[in-house]
Protein backbone atom coordinates (compact mmCIF):
# COMPACT_ATOMS: atom_id res chain seq x y z
CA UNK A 1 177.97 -101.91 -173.15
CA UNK A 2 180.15 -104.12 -175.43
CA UNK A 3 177.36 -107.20 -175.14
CA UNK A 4 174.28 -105.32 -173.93
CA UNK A 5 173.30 -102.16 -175.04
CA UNK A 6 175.53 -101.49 -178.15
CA UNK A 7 174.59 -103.97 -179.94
CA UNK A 8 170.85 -103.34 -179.89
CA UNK A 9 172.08 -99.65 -180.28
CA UNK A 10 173.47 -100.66 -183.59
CA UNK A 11 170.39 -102.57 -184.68
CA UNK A 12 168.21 -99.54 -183.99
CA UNK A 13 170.27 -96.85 -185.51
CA UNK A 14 170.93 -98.94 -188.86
CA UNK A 15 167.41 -99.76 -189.26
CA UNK A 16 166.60 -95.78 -188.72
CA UNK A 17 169.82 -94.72 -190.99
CA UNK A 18 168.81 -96.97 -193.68
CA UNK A 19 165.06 -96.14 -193.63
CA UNK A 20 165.95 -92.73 -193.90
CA UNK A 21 168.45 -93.27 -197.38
CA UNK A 22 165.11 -93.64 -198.80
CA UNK A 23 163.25 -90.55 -197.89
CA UNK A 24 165.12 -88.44 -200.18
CA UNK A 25 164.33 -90.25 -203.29
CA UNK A 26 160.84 -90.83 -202.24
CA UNK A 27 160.53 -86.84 -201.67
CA UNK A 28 161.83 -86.40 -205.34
CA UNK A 29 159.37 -88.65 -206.71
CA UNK A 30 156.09 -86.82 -204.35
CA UNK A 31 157.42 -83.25 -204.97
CA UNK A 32 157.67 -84.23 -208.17
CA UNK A 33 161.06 -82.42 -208.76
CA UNK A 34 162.24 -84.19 -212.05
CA UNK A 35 163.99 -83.12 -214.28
CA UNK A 36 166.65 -81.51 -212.04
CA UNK A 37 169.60 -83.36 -212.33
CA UNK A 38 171.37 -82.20 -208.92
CA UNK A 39 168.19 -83.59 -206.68
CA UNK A 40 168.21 -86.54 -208.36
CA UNK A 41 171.84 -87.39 -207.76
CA UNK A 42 171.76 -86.51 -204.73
CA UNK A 43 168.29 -88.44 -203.74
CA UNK A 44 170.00 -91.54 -205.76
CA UNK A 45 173.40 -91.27 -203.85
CA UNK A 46 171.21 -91.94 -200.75
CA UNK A 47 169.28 -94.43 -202.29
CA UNK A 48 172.68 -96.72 -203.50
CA UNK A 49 173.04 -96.28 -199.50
CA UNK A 50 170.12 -97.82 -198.57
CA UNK A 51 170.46 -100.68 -201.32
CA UNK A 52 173.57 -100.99 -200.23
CA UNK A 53 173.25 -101.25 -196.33
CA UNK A 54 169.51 -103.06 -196.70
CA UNK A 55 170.98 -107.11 -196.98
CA UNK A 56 174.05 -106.13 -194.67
CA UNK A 57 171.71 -104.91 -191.22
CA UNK A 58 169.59 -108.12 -192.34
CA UNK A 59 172.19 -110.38 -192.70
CA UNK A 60 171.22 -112.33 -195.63
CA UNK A 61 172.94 -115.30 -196.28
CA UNK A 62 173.76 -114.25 -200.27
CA UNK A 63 174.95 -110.74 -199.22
CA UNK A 64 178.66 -112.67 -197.21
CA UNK A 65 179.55 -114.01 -200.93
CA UNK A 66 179.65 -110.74 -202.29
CA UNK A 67 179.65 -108.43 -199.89
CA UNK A 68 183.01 -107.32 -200.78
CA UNK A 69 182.40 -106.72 -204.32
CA UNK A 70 179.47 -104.45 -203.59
CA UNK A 71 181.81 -102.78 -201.37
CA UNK A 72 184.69 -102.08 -203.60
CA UNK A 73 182.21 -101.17 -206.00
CA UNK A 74 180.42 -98.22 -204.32
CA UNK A 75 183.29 -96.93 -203.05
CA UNK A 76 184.12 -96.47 -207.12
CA UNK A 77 180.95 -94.61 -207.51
CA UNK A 78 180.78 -92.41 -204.12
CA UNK A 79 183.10 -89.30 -205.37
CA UNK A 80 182.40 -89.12 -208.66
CA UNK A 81 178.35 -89.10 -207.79
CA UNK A 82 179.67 -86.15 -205.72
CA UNK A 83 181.23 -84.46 -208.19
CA UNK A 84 178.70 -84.60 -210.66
CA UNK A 85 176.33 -83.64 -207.88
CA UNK A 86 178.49 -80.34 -207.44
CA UNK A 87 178.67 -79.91 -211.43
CA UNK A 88 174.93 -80.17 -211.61
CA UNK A 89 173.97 -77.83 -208.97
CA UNK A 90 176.53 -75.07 -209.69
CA UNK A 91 177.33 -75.67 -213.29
CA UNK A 92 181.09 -74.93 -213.02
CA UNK A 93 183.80 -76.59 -215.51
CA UNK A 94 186.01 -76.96 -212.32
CA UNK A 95 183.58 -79.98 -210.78
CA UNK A 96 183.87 -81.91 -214.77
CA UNK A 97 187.76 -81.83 -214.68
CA UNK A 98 187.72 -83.02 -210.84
CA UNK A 99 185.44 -85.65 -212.51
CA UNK A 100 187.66 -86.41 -215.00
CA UNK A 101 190.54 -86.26 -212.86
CA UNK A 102 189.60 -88.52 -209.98
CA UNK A 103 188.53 -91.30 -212.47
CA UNK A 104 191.84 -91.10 -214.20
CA UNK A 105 193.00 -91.63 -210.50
CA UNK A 106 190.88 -94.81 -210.10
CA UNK A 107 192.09 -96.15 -213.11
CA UNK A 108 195.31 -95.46 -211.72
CA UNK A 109 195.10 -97.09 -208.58
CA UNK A 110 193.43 -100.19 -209.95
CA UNK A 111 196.31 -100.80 -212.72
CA UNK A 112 198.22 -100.31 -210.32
CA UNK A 113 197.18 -102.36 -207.20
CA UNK A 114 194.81 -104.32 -208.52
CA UNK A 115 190.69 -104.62 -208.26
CA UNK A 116 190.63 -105.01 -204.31
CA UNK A 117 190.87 -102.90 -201.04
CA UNK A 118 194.56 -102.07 -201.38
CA UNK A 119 193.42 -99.68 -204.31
CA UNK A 120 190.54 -98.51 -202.54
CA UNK A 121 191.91 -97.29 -199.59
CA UNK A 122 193.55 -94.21 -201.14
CA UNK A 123 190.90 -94.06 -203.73
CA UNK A 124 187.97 -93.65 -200.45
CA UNK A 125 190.34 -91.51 -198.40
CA UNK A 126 191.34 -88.80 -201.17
CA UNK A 127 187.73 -89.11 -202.28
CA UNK A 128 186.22 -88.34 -198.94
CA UNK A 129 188.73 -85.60 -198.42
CA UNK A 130 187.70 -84.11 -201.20
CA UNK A 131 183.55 -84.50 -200.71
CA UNK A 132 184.17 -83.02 -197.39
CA UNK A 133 186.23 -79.76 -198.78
CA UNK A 134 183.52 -79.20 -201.40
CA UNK A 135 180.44 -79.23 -199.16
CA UNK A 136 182.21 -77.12 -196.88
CA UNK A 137 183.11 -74.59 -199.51
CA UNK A 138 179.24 -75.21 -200.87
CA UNK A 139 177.59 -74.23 -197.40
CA UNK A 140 180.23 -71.24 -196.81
CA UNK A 141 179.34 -70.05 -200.26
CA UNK A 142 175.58 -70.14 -198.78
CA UNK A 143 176.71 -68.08 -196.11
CA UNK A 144 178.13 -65.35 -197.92
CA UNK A 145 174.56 -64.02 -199.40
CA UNK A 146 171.91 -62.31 -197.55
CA UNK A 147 169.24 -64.12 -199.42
CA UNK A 148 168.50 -67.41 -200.75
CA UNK A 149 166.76 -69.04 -203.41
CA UNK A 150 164.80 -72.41 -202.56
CA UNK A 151 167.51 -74.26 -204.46
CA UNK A 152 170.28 -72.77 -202.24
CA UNK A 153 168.19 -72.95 -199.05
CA UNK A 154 168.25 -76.98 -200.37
CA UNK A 155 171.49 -77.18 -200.99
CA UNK A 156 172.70 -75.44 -197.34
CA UNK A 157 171.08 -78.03 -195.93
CA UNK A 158 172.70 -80.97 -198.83
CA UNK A 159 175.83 -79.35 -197.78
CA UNK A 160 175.31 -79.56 -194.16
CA UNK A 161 174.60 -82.71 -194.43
CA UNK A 162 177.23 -84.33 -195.89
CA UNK A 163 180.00 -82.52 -193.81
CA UNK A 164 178.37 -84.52 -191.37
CA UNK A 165 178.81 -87.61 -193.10
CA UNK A 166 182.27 -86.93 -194.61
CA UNK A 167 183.31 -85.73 -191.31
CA UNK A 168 182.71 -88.19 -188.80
CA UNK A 169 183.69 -90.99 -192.12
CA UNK A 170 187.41 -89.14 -190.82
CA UNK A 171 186.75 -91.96 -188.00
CA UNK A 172 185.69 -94.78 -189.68
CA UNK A 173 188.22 -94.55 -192.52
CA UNK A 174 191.20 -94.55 -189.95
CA UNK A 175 189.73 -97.67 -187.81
CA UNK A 176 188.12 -99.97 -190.62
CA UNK A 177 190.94 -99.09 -193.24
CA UNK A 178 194.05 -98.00 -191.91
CA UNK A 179 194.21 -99.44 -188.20
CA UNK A 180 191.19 -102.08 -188.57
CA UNK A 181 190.42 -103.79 -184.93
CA UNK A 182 187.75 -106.12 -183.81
CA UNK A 183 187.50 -104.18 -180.41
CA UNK A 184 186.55 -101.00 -182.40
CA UNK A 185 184.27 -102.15 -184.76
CA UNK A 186 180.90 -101.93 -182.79
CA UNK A 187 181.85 -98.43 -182.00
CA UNK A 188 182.80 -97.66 -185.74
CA UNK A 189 179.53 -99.07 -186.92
CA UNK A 190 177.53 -97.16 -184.72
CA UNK A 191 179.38 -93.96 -185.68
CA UNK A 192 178.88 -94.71 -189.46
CA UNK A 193 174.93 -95.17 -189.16
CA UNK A 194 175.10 -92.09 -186.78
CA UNK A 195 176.56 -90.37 -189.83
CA UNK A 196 173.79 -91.51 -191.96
CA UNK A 197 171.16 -90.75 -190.05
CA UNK A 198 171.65 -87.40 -189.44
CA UNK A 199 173.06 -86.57 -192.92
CA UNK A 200 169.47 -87.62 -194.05
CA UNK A 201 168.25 -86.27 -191.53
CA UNK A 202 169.13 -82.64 -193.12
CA UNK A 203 169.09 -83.66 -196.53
CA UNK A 204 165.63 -84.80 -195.88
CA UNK A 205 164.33 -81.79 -193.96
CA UNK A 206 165.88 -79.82 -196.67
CA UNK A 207 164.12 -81.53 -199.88
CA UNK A 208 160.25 -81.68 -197.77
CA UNK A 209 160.75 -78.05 -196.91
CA UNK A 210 162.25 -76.30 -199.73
CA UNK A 211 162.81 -77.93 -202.87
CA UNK A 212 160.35 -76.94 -205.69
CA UNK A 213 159.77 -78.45 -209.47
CA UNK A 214 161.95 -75.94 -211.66
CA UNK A 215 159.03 -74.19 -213.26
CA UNK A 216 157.62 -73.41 -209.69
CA UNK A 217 160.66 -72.06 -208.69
CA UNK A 218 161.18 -69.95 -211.80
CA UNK A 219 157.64 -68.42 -211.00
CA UNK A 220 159.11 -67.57 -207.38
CA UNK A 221 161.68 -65.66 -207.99
């Protein structure tokens, strides 16, 4: 398993899970859902993914000189793209102070720690935390009504989708940034583009099936 299979395991499911950060933003685009600002944060989180992930799986030569900067930079941007994703889609003040209130935190950390992964680590952990607590509040919220408009029906499965993701990220956080090991690493990998693939997965299903332009959905209900 170590030399045989997981490795080609990995290859497969990366090349599937970062196919797939695509689909979202090329749904937006087809469905033609601009202007709304919460599918388009939430198709362009994905898409950062796939940028992201795209020279890593292919192991291009330029990608080892900076991989780390690319790194430390989207883990900067994941929360607050979150955040603003929840203040879009549910227009509440509380989502603009957490805004305001985690970047204050960066800052904090970096001035602290420096620019590197010793600030990060708390900065990706308290950030994930929170992701994960927000889409699981989002989808119970979803569950307390008897019936749904298109946007919610979206959003259940946005939600759904990124408790995935945050979830299982509970694994890879403790083994690639608090207790990092060689050994573990195919196994963490393959758990991460797991996580990926079926987050878009839902998100994906969720956008194709239900997501409308505003002014169609206005006309629906």
């Amino acid at each position: 398993m170590k030399t045989g299979l997981l490795p080609v395991l990995n290859l497969l499911i990366s090349i599937i899970a970062i196919g797939l950060c695509f689909v979202p933003m090329a749904i937006f685009w087809f469905k033609r859902l601009a202007p709304d600002k919460s599918y388009f944060l939430i198709a362009f989180f994905w898409l950062v993914n796939g940028v992201t992930y795209t020279p890593e799986i292919f192991r291009w030569k330029w990608y080892r000189t900076v991989s780390n900067d690319i790194t430390l930079m989207y883990n900067l941007i994941d929360t607050p793209l979150i955040l603003l994703i929840f203040y879009f889609a549910f227009r509440k003040k509380i989502f603009r102070h957490l805004l305001i209130g985690f970047l204050v935190f960066e800052i904090g950390m970096i001035a602290w720690k420096g620019y590197n992964f010793d600030s990060n680590t708390p900065i990706i952990g308290l950030g994930s935390l929170i992701s994960l607590i927000l889409n699981i509040w989002g989808i119970s919220i979803f569950f307390q009504k008897m019936k749904h408009t298109a946007f919610e029906n979206v959003m259940a499965f946005v939600n759904a989708g990124f408790i995935f993701y945050y979830g299982l990220f509970a694994v890879i956080y403790i083994f690639n940034y608090i207790n990092f090991s060689l050994v573990t690493l195919p196994y963490v990998t393959f758990i991460n583009y797991l996580s990926i693939t079926l987050a878009n997965g839902l998100i994906s299903y969720g956008y194709w099936r239900y997501a409308n332009p505003a002014w169609k959905e206005v006309n629906l209900y």
